[in-house]
Protein backbone atom coordinates (compact mmCIF):
# COMPACT_ATOMS: atom_id res chain seq x y z
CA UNK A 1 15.54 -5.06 2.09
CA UNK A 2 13.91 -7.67 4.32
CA UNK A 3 17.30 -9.60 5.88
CA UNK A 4 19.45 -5.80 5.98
CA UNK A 5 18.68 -5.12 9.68
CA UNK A 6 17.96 -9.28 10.49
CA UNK A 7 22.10 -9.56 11.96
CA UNK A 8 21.64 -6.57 13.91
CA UNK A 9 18.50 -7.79 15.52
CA UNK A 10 19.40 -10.94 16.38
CA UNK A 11 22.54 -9.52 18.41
CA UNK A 12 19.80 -7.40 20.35
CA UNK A 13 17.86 -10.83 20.71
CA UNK A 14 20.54 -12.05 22.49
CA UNK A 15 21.41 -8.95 24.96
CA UNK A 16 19.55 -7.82 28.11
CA UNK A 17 18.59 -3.91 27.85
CA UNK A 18 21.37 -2.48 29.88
CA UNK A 19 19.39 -0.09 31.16
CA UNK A 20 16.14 -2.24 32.29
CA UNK A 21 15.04 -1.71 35.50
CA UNK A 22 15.37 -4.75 38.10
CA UNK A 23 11.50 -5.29 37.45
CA UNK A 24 11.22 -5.01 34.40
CA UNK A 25 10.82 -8.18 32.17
CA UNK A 26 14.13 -8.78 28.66
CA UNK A 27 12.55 -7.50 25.67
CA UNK A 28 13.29 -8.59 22.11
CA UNK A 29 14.09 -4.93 21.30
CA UNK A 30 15.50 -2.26 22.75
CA UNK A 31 13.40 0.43 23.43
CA UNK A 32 13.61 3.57 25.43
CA UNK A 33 11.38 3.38 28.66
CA UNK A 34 11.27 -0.64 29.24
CA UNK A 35 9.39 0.22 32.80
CA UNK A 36 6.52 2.39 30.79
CA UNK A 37 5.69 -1.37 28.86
CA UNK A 38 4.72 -3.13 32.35
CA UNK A 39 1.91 -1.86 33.49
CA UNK A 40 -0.48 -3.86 31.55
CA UNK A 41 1.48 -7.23 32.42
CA UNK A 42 -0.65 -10.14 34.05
CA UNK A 43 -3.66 -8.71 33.60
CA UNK A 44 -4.43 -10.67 30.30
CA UNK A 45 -5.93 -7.80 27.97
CA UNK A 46 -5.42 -8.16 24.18
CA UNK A 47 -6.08 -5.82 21.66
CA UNK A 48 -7.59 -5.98 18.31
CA UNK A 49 -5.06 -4.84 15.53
CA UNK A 50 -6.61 -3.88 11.62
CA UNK A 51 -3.56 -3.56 9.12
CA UNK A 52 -2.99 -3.72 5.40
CA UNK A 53 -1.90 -7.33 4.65
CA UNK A 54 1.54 -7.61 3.87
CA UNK A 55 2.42 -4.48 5.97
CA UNK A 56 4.18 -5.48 9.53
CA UNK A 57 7.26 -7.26 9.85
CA UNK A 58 6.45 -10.72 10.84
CA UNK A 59 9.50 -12.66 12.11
CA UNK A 60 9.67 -14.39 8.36
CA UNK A 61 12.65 -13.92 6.51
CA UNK A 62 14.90 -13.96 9.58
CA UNK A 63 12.70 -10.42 10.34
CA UNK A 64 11.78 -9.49 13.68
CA UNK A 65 8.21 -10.33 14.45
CA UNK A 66 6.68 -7.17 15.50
CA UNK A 67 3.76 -8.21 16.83
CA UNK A 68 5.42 -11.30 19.11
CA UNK A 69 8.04 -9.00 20.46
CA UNK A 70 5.19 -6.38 21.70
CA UNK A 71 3.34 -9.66 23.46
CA UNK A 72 6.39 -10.55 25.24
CA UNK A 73 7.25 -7.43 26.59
CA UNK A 74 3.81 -6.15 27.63
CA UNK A 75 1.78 -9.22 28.33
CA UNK A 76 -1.02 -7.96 25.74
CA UNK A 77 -1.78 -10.38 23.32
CA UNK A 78 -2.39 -8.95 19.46
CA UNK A 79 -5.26 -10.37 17.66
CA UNK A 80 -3.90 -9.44 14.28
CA UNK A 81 -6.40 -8.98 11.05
CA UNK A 82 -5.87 -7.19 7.45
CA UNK A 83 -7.78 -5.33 4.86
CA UNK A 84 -6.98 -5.01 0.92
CA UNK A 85 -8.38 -1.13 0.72
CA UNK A 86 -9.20 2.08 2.75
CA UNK A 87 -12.50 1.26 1.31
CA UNK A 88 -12.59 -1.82 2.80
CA UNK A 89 -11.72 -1.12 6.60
CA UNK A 90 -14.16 2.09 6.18
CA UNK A 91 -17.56 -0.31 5.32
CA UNK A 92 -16.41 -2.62 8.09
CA UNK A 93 -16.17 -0.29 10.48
CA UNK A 94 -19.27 1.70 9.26
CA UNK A 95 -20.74 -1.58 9.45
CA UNK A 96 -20.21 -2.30 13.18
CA UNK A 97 -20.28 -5.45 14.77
CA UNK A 98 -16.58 -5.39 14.79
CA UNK A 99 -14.59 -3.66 17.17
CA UNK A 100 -10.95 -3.06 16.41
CA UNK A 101 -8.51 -1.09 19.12
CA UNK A 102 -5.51 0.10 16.16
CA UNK A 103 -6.18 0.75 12.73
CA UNK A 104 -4.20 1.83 10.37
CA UNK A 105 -5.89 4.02 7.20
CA UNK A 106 -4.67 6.19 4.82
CA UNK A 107 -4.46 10.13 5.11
CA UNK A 108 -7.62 10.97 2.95
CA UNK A 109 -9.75 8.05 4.79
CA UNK A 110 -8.20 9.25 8.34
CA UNK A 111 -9.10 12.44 7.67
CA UNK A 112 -12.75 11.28 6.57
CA UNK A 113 -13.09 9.32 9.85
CA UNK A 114 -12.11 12.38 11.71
CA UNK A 115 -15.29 14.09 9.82
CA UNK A 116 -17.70 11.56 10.91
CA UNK A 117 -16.74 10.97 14.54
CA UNK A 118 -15.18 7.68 13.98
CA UNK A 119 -11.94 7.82 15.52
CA UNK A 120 -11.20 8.75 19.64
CA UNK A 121 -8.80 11.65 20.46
CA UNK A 122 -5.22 10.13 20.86
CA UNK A 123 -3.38 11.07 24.47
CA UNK A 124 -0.20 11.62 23.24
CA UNK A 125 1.34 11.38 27.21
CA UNK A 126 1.04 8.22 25.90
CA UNK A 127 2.50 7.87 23.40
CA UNK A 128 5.67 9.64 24.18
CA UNK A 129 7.91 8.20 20.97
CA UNK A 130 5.41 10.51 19.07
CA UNK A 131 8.63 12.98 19.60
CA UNK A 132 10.82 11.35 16.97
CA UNK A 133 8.02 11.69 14.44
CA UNK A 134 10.04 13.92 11.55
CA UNK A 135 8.71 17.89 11.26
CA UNK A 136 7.07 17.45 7.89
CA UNK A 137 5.16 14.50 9.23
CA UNK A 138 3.53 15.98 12.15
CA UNK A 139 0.65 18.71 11.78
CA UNK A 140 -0.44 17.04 8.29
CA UNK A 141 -3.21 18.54 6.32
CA UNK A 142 -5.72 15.68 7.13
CA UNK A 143 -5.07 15.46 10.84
CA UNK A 144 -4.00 19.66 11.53
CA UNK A 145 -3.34 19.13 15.25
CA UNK A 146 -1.98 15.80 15.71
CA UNK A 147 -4.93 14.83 17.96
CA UNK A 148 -6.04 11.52 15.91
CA UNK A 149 -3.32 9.43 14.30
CA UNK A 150 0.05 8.49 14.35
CA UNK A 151 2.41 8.11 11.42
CA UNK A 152 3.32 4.76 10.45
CA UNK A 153 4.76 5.01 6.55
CA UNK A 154 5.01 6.76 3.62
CA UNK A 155 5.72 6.44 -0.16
CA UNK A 156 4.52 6.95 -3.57
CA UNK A 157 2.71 5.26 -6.30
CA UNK A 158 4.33 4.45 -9.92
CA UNK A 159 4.01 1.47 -12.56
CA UNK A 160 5.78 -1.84 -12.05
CA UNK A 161 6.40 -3.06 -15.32
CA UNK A 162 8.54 -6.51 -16.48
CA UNK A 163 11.22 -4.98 -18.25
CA UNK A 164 11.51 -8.08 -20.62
CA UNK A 165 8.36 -6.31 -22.47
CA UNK A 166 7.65 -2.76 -21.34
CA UNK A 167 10.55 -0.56 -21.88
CA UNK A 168 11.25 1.85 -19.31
CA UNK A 169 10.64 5.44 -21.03
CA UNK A 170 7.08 4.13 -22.45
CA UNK A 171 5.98 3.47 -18.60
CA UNK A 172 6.75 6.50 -17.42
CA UNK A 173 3.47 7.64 -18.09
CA UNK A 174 -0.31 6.71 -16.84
CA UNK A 175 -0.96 6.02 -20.52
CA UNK A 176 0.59 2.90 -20.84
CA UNK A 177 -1.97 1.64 -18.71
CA UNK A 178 -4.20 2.39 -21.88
CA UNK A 179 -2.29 1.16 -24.09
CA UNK A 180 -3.66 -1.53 -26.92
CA UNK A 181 -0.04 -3.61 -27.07
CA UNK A 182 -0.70 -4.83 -23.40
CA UNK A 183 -4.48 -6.06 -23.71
CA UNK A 184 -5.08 -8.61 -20.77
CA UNK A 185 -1.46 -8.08 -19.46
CA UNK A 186 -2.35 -5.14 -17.28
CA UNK A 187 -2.95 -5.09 -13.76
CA UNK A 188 -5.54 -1.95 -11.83
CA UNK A 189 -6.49 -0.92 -8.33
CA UNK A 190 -9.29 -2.48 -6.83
CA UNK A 191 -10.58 0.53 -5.06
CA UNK A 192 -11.97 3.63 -6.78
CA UNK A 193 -9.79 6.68 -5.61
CA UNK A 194 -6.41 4.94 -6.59
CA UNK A 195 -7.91 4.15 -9.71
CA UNK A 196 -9.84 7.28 -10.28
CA UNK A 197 -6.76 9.79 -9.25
CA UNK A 198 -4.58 7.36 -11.92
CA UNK A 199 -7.20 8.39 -14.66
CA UNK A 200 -7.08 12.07 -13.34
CA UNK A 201 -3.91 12.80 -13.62
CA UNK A 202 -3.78 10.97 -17.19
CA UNK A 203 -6.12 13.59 -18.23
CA UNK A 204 -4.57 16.29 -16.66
CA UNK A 205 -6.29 17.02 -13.28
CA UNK A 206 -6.17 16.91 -9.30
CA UNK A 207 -6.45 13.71 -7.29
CA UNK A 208 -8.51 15.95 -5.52
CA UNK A 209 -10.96 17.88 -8.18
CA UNK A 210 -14.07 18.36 -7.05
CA UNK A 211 -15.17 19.04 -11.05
CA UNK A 212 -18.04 16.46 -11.15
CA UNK A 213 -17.82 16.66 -15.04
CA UNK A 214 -14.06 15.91 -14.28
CA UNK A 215 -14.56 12.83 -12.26
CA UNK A 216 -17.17 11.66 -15.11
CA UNK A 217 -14.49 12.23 -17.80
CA UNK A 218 -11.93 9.90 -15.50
CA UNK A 219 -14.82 6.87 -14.82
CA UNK A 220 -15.35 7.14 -18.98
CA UNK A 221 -11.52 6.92 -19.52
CA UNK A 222 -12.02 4.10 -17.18
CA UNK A 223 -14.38 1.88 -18.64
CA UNK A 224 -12.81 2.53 -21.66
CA UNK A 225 -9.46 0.78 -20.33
CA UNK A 226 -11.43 -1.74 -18.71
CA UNK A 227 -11.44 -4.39 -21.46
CA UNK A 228 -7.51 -4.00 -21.71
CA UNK A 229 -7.43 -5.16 -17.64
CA UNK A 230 -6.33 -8.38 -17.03
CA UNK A 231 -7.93 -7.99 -13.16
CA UNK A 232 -8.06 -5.41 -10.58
CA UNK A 233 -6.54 -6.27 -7.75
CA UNK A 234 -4.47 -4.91 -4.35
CA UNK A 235 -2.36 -7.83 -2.46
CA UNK A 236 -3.13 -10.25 -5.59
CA UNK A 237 -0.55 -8.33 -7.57
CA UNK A 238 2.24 -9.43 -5.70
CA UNK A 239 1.75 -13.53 -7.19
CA UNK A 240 0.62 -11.68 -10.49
CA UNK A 241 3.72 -9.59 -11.06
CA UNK A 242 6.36 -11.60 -9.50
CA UNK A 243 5.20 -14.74 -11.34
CA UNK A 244 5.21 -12.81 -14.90
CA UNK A 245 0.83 -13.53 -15.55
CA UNK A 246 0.52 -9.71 -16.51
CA UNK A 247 3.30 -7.47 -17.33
CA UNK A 248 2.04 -3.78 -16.04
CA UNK A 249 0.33 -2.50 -13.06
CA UNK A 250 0.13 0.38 -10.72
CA UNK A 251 0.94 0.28 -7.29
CA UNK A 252 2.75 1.77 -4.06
CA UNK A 253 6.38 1.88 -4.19
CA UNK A 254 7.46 0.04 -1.06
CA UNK A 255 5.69 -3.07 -2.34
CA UNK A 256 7.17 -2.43 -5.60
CA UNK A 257 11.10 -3.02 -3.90
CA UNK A 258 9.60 -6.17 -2.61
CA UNK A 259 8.71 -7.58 -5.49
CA UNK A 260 11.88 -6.06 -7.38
CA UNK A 261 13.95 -7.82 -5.07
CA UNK A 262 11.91 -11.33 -5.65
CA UNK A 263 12.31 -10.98 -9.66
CA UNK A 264 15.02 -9.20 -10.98
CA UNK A 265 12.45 -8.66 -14.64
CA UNK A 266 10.69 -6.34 -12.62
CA UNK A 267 10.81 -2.28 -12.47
CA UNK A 268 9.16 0.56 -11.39
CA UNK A 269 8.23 4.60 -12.85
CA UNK A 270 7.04 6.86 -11.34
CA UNK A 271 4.79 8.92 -14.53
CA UNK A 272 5.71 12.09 -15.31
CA UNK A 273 2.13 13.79 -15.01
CA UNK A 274 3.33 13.40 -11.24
CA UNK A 275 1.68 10.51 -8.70
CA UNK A 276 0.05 10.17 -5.03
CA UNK A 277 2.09 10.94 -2.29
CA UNK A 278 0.41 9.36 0.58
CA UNK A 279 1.18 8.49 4.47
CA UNK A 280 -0.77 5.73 6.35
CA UNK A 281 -1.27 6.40 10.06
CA UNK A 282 -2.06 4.09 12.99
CA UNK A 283 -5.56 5.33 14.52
CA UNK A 284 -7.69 4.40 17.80
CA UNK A 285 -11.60 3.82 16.42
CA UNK A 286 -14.35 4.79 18.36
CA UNK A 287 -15.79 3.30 21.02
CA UNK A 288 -12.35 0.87 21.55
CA UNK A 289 -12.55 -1.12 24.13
CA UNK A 290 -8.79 -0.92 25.02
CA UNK A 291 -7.65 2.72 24.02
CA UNK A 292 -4.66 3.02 26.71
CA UNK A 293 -3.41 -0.60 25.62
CA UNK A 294 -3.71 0.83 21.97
CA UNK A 295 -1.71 3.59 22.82
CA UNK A 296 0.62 2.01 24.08
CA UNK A 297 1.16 -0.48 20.70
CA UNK A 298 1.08 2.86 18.76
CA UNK A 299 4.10 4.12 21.08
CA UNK A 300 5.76 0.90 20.54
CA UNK A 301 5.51 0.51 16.50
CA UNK A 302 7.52 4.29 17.20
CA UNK A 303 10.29 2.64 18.74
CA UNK A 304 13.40 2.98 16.53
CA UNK A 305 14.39 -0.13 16.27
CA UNK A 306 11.00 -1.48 15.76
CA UNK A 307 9.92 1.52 13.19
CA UNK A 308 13.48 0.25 11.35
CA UNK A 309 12.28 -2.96 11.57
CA UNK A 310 9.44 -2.62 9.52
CA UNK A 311 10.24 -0.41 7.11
CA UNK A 312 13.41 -2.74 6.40
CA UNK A 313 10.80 -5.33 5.78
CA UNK A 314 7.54 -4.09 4.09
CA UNK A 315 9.80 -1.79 1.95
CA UNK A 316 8.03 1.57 2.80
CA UNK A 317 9.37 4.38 3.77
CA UNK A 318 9.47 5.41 7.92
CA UNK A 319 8.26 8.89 9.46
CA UNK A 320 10.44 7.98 12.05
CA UNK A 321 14.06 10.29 12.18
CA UNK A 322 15.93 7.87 14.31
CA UNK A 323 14.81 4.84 12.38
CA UNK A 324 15.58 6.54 9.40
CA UNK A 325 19.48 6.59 10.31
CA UNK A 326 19.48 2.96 11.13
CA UNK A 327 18.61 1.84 7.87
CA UNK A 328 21.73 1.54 5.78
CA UNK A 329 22.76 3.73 3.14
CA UNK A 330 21.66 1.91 0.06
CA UNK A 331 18.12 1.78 1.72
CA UNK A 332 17.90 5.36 2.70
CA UNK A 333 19.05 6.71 -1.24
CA UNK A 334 17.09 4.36 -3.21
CA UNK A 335 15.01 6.24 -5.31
CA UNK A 336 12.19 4.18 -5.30
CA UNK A 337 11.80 4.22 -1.39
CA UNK A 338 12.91 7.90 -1.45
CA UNK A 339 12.29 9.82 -4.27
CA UNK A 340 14.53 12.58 -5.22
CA UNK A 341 12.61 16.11 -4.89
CA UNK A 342 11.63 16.97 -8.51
CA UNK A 343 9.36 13.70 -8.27
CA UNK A 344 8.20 14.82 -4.79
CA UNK A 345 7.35 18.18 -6.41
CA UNK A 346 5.05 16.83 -8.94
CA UNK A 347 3.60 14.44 -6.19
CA UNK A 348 -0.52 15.04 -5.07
CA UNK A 349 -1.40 13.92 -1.59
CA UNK A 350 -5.58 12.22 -1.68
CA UNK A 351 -7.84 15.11 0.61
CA UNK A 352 -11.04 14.32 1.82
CA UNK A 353 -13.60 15.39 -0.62
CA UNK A 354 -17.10 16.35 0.24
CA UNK A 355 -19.70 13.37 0.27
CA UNK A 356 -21.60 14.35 -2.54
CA UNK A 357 -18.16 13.63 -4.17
CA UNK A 358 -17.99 10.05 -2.40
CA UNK A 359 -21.29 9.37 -3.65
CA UNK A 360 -20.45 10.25 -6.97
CA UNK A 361 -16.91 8.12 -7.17
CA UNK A 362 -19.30 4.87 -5.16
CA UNK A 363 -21.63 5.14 -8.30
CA UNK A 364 -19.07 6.13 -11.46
CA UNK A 365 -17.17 3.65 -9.88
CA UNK A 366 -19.53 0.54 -9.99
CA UNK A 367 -20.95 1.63 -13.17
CA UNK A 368 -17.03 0.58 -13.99
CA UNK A 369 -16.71 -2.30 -12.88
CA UNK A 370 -20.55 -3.40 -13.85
CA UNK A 371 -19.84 -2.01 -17.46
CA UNK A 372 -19.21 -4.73 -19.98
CA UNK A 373 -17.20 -3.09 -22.76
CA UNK A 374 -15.53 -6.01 -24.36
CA UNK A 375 -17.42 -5.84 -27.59
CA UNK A 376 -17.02 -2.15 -28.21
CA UNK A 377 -15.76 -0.36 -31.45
CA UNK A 378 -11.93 -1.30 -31.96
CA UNK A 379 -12.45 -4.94 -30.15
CA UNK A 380 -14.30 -6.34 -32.80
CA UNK A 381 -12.42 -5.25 -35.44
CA UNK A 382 -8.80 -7.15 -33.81
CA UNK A 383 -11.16 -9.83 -32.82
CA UNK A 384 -11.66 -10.77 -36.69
CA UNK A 385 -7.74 -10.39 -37.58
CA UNK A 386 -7.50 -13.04 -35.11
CA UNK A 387 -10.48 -14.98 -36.61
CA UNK A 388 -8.85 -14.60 -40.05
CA UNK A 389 -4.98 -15.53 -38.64
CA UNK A 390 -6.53 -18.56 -37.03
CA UNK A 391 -7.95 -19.27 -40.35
CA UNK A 392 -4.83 -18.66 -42.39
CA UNK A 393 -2.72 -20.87 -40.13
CA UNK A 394 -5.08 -23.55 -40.23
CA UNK A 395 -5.40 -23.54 -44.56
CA UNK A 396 -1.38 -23.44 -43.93
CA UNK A 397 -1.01 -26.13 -42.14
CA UNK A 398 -3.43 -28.66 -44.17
CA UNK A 399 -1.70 -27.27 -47.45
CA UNK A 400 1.54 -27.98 -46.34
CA UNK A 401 0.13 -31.85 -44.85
CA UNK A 402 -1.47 -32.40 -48.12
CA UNK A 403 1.66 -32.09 -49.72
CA UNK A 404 3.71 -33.81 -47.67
CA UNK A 405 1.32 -36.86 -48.14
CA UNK A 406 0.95 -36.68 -51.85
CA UNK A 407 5.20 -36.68 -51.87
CA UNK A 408 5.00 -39.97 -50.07
């Protein structure tokens, strides 16, 4: 998907807006109100930008360079940083010391940061583009009155599997990932609610149970797949899976097309206990030291052409209903980036949970990852077939050298 909208792009690269006004500075990009993007211009502010990695079109790939065309058309320079987890960018900001003006968390974190205070109450005058947000993306469960966030994507989470060795029926189900045949050829989420809700739903319950006994079921199921895991990792898997070193892992569907489109081995499932729907939202934190300048980069990552853009790019899937249509066809029916509805009917959107259920994922979860379970009951046992195969082969092969000596 990342060269589709690259022609296009380049021809608006290479027009004046027609409708600029005389003042106003040529942009890279259209957009709709080029006058509302000077008045921060010579007055050298920049603005401190905290994103996934891998998740902004960045001018490679013949892309457009988000970030660049935002500098030259306001005169606010983006000091751009990424995180690997929603965990991550929480303890950092939790943390202080560092002070970011746009973030950009998932629903279940934004709507914890909402909880403790953490984020500042968005003027949407603006951030007028927040218009073309589509109807079932504004008024969301985890931010009810669109005071605190902005939609940036959306998707799904499924298995990418090499099709050379997983067949496609088998990982259409969150047991595969426990399945014996794959030892050290599967790949996990780093962070504890992706991996938790994947071991939920394999036994049958919410993303969002608040049955501690539940929870303690899913961190056993856990450590008990734990010696089959190759590593756990979030942007890693992209070298991983695309270079073939494990052969199944679970992970969010617009990164999946990426890496579909860089090896054609690769595919992707989404199980049929049903997955995570989630949407990741650009946010102002608290306390920012530039909150009009950061709503004014939140306006402009709503501009259609720049929303198109990066969806194109990254693979996800937009909010946005105009930059929806610009997309081409093949982009806006693939399954993958937009499931059909009987998968979005089965799909679970992460809630915040209470903190005494935080606590209790924080500690099941590094009991996981502490928990040294190579050595349990069946691992021994496969560990002396492969003792005794070793042994076999070698007897073999000094039988079959003996007698080739003694027939010289």
């Amino acid at each position: 998907m990342k060269k589709r909208l690259s022609l296009f792009l380049c021809l608006c690269l290479m027009f004046p807006l027609l409708l600029c006004r005389a003042s106003a500075q040529e942009t890279a990009v259209q957009v709709e109100n080029p006058g509302y993007y000077q008045r921060f211009q010579g007055q050298n502010i920049s603005i401190n930008v905290y994103n996934w990695g891998e998740y902004i079109s960045d001018g490679s790939d013949d892309s457009l360079n988000v970030n660049q065309a935002f500098e030259e058309l306001t005169g606010i320079k983006v000091v751009y940083s990424t995180f690997a987890s929603n965990e991550e960018l929480y303890a950092k900001l939790k943390g202080g010391g560092v002070k970011y003006d746009v973030i950009i968390p998932s629903d279940y974190m934004i709507a914890r940061m909402i909880a403790e205070d953490m984020l500042e109450e968005l003027n949407l005058r603006n951030i007028p583009n927040f218009s073309k947000i589509g109807e079932k993306f504004q008024y969301p469960q985890y931010d009810p009155q669109n005071r605190y966030s902005v939609p940036y994507t959306w998707g799904t989470v499924g298995i990418i599997y090499n099709k050379e060795y997983v067949d496609e029926e088998d990982a259409k189900s969150w047991d595969i990932l426990w399945d014996e045949r794959y030892l050290g050829n599967i790949l996990m989420f780093s962070n504890s609610r992706d991996s938790f809700g994947i071991a939920l739903k394999k036994l049958g319950y919410s993303f969002n149970t608040t049955n501690k006994e539940e929870i303690r079921e899913a961190a056993q199921a856990l450590k008990e797949q734990k010696p089959l895991v190759q590593a756990y990792v979030m942007d890693e898997i992209f070298d991983k899976m695309q270079g073939e070193e494990a052969v199944l892992a679970p992970y969010y569907a617009g990164d999946a097309i990426t890496m579909m489109e860089n090896n054609e081995n690769l595919g992707f499932a989404v199980p049929k206990e049903g997955t995570n729907i989630f949407t990741d939202a650009a946010c102002i934190p608290k306390g920012a030291k530039q909150k009009e300048a950061a709503e004014m980069y939140l306006n402009f990552l709503l501009e259609s052409q720049v929303a198109a853009a990066n969806c194109d790019y990254i693979g996800y899937s937009t909010p946005q209903d105009e930059a929806l249509q610009l997309l081409e066809q093949e982009v806006r029916e693939n399954p993958v980036a937009y499931p059909a509805d009987e998968v979005l009917d089965k799909a679970e959107a992460f809630l915040y949970l209470p903190q005494s259920v935080n606590d209790l994922y924080d500690k099941l979860w590094t009991e996981t990852l502490s928990t040294d379970q190579r050595y349990n009951a069946w691992f021994i046992p496969i560990l002396l077939l492969v003792c005794v195969a070793a042994s076999i082969t070698i007897t073999v092969v000094r039988s079959v050298k003996k007698r080739r000596q003694s027939g010289y």
